[in-house]
PDB file of N, CA and C in Angstrom:
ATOM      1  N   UNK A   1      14.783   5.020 -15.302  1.00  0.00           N
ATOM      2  CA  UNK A   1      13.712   5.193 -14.348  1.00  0.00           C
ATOM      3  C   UNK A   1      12.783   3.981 -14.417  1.00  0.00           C
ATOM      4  N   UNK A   2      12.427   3.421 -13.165  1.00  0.00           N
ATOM      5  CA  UNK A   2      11.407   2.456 -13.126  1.00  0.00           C
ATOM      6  C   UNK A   2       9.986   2.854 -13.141  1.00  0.00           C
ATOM      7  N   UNK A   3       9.210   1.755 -13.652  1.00  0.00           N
ATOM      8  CA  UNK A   3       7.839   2.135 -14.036  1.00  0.00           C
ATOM      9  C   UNK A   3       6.957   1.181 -12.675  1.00  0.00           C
ATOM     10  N   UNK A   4       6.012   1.793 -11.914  1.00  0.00           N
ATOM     11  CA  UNK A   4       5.484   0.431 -10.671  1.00  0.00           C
ATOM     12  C   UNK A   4       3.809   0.741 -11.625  1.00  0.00           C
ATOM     13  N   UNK A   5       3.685  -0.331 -11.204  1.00  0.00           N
ATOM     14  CA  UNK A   5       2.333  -0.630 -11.803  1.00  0.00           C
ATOM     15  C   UNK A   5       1.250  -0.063 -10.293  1.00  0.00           C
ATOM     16  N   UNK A   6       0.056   0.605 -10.982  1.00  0.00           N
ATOM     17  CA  UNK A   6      -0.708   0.914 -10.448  1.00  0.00           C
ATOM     18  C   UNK A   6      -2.180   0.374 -10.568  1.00  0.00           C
ATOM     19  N   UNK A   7      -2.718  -0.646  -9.991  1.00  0.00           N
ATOM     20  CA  UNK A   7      -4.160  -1.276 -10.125  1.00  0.00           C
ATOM     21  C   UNK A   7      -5.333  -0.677 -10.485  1.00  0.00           C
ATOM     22  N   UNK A   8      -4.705   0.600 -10.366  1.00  0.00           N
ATOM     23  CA  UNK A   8      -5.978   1.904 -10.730  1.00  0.00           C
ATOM     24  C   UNK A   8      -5.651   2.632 -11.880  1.00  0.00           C
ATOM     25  N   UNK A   9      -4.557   2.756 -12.181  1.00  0.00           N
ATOM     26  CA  UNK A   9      -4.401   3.511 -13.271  1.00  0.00           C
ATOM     27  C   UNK A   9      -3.561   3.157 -14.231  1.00  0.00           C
ATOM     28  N   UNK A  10      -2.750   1.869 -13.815  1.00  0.00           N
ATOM     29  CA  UNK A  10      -1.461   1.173 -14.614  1.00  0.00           C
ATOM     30  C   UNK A  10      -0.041   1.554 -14.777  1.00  0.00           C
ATOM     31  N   UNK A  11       0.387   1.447 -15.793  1.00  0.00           N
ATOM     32  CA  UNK A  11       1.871   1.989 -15.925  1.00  0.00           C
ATOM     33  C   UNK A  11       2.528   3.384 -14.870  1.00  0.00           C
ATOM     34  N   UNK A  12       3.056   3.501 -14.421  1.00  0.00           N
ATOM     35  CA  UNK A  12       3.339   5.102 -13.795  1.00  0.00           C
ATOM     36  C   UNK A  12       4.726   4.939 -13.463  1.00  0.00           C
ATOM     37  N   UNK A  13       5.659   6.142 -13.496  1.00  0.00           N
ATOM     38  CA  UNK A  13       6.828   6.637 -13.110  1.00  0.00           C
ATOM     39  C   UNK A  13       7.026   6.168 -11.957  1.00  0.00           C
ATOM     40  N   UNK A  14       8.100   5.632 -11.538  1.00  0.00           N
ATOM     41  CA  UNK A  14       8.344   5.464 -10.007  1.00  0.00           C
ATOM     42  C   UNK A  14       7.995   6.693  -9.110  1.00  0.00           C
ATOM     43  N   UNK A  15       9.030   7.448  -9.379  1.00  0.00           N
ATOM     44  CA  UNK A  15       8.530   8.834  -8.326  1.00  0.00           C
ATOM     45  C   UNK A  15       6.727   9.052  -7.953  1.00  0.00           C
ATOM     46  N   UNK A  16       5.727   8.540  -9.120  1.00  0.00           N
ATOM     47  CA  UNK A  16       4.757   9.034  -8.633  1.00  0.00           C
ATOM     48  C   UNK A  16       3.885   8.344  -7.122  1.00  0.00           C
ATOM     49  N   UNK A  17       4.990   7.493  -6.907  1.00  0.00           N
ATOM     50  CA  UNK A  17       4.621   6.368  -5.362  1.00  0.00           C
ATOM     51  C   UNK A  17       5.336   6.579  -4.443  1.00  0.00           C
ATOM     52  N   UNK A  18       4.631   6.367  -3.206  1.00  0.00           N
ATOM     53  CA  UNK A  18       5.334   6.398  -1.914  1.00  0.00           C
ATOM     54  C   UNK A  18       5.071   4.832  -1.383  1.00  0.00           C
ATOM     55  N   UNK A  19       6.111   4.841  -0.482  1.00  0.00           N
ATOM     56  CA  UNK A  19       6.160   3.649   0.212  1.00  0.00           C
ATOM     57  C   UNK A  19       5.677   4.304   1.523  1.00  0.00           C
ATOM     58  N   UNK A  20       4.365   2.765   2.040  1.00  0.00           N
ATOM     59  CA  UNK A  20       3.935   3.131   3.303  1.00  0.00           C
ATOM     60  C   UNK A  20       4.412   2.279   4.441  1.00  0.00           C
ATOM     61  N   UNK A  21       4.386   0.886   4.232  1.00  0.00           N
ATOM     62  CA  UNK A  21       5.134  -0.365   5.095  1.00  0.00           C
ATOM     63  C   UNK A  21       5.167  -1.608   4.738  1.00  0.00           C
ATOM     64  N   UNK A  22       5.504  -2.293   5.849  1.00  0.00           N
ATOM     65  CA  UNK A  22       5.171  -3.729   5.459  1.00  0.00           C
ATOM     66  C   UNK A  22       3.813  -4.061   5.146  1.00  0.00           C
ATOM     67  N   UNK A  23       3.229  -5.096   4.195  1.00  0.00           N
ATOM     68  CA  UNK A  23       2.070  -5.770   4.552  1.00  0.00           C
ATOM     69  C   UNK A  23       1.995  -6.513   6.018  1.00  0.00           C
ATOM     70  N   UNK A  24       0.806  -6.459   6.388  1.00  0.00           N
ATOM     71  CA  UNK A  24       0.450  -7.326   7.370  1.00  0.00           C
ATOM     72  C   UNK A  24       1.081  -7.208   8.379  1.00  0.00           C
ATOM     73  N   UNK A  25       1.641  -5.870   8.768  1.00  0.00           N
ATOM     74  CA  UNK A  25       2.271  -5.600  10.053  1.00  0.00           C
ATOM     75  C   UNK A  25       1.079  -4.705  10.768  1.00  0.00           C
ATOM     76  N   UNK A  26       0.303  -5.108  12.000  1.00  0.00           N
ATOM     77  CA  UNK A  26      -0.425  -5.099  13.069  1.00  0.00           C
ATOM     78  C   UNK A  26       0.033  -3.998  13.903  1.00  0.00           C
ATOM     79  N   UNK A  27      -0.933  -2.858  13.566  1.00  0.00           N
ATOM     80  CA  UNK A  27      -1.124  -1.470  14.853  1.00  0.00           C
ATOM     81  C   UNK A  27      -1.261  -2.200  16.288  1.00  0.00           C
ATOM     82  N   UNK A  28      -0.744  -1.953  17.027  1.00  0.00           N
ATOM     83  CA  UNK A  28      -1.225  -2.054  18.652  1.00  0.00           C
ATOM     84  C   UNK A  28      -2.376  -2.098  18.831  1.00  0.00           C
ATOM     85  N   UNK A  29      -2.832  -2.603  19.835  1.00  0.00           N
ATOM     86  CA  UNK A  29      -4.246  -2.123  20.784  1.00  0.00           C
ATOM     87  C   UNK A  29      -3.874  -1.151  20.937  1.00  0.00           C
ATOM     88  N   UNK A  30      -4.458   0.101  20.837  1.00  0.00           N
ATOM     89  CA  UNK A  30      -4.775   1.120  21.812  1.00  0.00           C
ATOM     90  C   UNK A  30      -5.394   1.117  22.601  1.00  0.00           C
ATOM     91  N   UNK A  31      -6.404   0.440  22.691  1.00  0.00           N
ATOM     92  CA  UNK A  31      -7.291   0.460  23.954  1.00  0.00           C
ATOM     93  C   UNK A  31      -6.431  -0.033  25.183  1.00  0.00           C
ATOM     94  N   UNK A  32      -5.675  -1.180  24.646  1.00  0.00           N
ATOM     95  CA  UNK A  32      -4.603  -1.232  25.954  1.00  0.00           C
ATOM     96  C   UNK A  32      -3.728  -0.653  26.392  1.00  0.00           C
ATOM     97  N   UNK A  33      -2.976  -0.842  27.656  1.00  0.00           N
ATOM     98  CA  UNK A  33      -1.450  -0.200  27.440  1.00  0.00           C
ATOM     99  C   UNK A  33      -0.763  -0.259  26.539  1.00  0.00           C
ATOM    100  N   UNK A  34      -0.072   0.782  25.708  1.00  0.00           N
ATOM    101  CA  UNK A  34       0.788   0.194  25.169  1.00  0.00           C
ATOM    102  C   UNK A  34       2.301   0.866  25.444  1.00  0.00           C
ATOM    103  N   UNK A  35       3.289   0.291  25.450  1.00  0.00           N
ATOM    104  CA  UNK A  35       4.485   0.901  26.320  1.00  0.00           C
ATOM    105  C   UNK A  35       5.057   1.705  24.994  1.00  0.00           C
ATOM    106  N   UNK A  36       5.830   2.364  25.658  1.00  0.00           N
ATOM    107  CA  UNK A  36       7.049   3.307  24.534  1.00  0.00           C
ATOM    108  C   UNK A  36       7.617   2.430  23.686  1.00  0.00           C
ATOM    109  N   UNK A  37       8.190   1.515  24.087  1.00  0.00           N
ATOM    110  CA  UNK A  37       9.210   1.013  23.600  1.00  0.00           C
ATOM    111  C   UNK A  37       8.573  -0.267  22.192  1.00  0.00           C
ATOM    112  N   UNK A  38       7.115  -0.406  22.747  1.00  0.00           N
ATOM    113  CA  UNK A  38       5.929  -1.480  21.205  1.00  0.00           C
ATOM    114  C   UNK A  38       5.733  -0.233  20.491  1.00  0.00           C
ATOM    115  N   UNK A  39       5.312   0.697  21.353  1.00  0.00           N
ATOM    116  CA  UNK A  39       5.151   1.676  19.859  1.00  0.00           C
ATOM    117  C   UNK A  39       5.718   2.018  19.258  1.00  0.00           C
ATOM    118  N   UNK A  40       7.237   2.294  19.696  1.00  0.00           N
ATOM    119  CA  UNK A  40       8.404   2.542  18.664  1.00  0.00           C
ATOM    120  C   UNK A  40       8.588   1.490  17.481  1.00  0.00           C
ATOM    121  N   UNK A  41       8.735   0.351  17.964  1.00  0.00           N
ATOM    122  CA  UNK A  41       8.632  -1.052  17.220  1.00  0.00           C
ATOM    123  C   UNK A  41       7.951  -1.020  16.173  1.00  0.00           C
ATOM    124  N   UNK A  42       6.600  -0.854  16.252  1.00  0.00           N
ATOM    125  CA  UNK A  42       5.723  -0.692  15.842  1.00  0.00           C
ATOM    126  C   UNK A  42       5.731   0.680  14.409  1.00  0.00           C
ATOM    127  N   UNK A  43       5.972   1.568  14.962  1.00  0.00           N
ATOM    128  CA  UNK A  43       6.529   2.911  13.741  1.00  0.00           C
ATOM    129  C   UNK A  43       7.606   2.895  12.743  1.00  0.00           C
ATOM    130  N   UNK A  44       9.010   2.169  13.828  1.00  0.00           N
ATOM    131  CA  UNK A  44       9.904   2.413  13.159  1.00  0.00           C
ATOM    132  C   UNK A  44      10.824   1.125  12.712  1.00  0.00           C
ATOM    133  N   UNK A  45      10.431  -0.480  13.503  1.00  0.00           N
ATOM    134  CA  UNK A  45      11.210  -1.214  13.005  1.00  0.00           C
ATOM    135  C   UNK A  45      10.688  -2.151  11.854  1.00  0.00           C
ATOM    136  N   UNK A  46      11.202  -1.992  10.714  1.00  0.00           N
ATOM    137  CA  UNK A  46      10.585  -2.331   9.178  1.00  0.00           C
ATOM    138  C   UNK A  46      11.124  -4.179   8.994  1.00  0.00           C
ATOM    139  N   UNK A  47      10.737  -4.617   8.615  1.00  0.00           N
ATOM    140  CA  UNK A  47      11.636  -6.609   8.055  1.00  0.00           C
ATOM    141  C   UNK A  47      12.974  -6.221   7.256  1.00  0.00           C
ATOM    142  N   UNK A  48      12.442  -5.244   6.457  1.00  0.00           N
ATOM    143  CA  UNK A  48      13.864  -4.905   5.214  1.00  0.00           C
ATOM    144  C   UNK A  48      14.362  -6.477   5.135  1.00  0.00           C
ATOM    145  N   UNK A  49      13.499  -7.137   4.252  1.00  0.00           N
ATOM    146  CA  UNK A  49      14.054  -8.644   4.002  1.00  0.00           C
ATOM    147  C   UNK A  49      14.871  -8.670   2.758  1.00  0.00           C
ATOM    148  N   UNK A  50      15.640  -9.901   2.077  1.00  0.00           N
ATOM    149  CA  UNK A  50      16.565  -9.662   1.066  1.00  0.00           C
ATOM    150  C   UNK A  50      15.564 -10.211   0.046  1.00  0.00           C
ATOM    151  N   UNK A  51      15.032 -10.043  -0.861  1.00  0.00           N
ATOM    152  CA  UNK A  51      14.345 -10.918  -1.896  1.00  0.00           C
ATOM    153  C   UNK A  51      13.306 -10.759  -1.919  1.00  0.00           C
ATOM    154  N   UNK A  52      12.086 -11.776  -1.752  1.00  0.00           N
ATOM    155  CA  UNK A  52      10.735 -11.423  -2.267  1.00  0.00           C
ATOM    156  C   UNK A  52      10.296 -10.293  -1.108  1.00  0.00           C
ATOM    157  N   UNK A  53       8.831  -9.317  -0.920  1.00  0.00           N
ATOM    158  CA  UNK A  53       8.750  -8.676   0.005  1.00  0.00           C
ATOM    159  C   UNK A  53       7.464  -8.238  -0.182  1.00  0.00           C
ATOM    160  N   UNK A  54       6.534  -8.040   0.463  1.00  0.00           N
ATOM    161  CA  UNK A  54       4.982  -7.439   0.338  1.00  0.00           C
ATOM    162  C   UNK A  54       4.756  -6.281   0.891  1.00  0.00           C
ATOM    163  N   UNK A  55       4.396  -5.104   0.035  1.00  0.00           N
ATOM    164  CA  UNK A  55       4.368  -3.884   0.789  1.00  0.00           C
ATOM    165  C   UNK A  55       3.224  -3.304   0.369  1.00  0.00           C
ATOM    166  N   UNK A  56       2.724  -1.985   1.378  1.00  0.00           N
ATOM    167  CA  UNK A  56       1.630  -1.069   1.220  1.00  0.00           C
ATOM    168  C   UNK A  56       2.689   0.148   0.462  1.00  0.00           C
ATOM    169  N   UNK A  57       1.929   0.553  -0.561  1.00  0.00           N
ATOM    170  CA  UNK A  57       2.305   1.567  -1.374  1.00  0.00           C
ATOM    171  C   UNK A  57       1.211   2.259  -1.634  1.00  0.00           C
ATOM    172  N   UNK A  58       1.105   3.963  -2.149  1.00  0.00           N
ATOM    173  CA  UNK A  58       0.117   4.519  -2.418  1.00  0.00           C
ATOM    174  C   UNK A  58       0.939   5.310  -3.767  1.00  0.00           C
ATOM    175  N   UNK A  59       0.108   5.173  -4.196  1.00  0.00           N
ATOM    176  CA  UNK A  59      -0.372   6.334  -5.636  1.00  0.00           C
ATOM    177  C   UNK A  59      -0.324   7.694  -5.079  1.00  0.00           C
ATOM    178  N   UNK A  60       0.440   8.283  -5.656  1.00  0.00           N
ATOM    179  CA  UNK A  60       0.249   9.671  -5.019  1.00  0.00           C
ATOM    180  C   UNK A  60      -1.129  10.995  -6.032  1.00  0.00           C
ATOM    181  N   UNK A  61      -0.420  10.419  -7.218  1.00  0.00           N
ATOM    182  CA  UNK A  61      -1.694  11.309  -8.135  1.00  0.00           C
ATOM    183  C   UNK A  61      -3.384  11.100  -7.788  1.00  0.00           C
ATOM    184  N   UNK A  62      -3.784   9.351  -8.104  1.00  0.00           N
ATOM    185  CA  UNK A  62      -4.927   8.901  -7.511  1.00  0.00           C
ATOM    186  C   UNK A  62      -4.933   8.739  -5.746  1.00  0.00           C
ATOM    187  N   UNK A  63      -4.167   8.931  -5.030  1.00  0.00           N
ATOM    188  CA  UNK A  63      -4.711   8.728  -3.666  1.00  0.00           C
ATOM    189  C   UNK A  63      -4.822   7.016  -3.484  1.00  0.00           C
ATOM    190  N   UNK A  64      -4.843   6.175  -4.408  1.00  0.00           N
ATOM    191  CA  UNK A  64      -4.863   4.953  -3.818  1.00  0.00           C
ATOM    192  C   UNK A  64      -3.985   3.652  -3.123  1.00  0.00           C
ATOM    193  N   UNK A  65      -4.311   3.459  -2.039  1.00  0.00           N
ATOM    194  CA  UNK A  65      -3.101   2.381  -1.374  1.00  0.00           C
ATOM    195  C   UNK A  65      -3.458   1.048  -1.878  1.00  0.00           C
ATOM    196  N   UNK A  66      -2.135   0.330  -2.225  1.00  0.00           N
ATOM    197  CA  UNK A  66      -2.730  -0.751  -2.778  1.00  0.00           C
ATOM    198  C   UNK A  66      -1.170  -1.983  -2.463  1.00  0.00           C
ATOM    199  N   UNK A  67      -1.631  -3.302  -2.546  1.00  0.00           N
ATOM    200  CA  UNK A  67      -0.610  -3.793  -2.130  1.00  0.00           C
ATOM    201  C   UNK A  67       0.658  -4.535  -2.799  1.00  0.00           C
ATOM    202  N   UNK A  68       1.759  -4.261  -2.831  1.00  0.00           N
ATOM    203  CA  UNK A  68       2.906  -4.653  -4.136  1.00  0.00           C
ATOM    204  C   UNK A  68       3.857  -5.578  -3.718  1.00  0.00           C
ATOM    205  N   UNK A  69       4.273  -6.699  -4.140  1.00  0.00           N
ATOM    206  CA  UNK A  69       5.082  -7.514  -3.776  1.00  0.00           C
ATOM    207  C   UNK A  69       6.543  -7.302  -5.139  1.00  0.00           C
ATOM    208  N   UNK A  70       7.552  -7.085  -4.723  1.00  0.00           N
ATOM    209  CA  UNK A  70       8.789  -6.910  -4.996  1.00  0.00           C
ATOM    210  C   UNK A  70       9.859  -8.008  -4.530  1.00  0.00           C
ATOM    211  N   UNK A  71      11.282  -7.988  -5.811  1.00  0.00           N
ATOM    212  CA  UNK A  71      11.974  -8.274  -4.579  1.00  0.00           C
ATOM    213  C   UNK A  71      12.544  -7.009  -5.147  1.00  0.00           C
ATOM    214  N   UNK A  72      12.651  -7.327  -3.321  1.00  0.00           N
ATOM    215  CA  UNK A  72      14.135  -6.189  -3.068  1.00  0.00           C
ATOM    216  C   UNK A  72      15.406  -5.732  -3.555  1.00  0.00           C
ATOM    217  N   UNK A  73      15.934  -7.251  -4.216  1.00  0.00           N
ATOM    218  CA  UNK A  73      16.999  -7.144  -4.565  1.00  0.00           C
ATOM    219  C   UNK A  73      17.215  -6.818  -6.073  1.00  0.00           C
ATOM    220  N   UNK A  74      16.483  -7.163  -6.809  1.00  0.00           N
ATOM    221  CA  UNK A  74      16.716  -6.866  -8.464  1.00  0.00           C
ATOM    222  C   UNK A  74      15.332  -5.646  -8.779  1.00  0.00           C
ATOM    223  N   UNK A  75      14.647  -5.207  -7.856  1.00  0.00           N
ATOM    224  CA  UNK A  75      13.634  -4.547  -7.650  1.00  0.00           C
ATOM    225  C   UNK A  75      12.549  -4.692  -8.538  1.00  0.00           C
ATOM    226  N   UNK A  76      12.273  -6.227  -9.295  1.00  0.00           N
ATOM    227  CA  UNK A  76      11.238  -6.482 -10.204  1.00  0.00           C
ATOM    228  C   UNK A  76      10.139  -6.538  -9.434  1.00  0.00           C
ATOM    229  N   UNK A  77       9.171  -5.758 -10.104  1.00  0.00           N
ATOM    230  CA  UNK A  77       7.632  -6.132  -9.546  1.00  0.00           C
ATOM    231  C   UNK A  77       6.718  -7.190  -9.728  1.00  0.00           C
ATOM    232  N   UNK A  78       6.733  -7.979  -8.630  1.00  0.00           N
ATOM    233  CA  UNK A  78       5.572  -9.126  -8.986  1.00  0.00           C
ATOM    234  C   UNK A  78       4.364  -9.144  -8.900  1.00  0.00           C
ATOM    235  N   UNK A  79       3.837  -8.444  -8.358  1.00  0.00           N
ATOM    236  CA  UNK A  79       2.499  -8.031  -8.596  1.00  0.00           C
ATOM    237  C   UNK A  79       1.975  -6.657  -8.040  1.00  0.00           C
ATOM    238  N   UNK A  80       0.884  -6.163  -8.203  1.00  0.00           N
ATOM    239  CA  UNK A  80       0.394  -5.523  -7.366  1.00  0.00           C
ATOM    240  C   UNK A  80      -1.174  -5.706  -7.216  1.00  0.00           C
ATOM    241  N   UNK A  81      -1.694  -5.517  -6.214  1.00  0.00           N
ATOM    242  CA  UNK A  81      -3.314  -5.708  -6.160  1.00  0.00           C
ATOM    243  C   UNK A  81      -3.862  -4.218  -5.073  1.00  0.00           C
ATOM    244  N   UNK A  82      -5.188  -4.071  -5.324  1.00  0.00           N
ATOM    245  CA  UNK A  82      -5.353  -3.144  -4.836  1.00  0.00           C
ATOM    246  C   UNK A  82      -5.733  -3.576  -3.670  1.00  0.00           C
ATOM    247  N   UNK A  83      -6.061  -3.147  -2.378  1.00  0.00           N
ATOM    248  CA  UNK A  83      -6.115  -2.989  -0.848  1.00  0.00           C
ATOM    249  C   UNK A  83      -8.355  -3.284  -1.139  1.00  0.00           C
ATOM    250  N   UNK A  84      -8.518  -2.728  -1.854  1.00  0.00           N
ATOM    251  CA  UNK A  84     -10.118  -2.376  -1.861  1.00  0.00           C
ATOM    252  C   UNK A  84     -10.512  -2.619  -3.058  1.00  0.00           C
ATOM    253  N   UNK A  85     -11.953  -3.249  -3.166  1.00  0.00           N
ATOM    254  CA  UNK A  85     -12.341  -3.377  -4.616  1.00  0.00           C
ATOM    255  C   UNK A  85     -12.840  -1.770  -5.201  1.00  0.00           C
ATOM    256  N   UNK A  86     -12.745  -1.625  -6.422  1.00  0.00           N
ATOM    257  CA  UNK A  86     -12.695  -0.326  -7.301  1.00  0.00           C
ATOM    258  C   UNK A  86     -13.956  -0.563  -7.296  1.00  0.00           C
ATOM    259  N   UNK A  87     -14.294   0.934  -7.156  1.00  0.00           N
ATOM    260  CA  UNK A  87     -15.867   1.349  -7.344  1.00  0.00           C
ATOM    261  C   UNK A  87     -16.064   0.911  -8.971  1.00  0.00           C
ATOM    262  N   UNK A  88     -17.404   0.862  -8.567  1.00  0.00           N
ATOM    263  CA  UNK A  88     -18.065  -0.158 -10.191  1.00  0.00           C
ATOM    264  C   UNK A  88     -18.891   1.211 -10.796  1.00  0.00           C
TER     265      UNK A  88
END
């Protein structure tokens, strides 16, 4: 079992994370049109790149999303940072 590092709480079980998406992939305007076919895009088509990769992940115990760069392929974690600075 793999261990992903958590910025908030550290060491943790894989299972205790979900994957949310890519980094830096851009919601639509809503205020504009937006057609069926961007919003689908938009929900469901992911990079799934081979090697390095930047993703939104959340903590499921703490609730916190934070951002993890992997590769894909040997699934080592290269970092993770949190999305928000931690309350002081």
């Amino acid at each position: 079992m793999q261990r992903f590092p958590c910025p908030f709480c550290g060491l943790r079980d894989e299972r205790e994370f979900s994957y949310v998406g890519d980094f830096g992939k851009v919601r639509p305007d809503t205020k504009a049109r937006v057609s069926d076919a961007e919003w689908a895009a938009y929900l469901y088509d992911q990079k799934n790149p081979k090697g390095q990769s930047t993703e939104i992940w959340v903590h499921l115990p703490c609730q916190e999303y934070f951002k993890m760069t992997r590769d894909t392929v040997s699934m080592d974690v290269i970092d993770a940072a949190p999305l928000r600075k931690p309350a002081q």
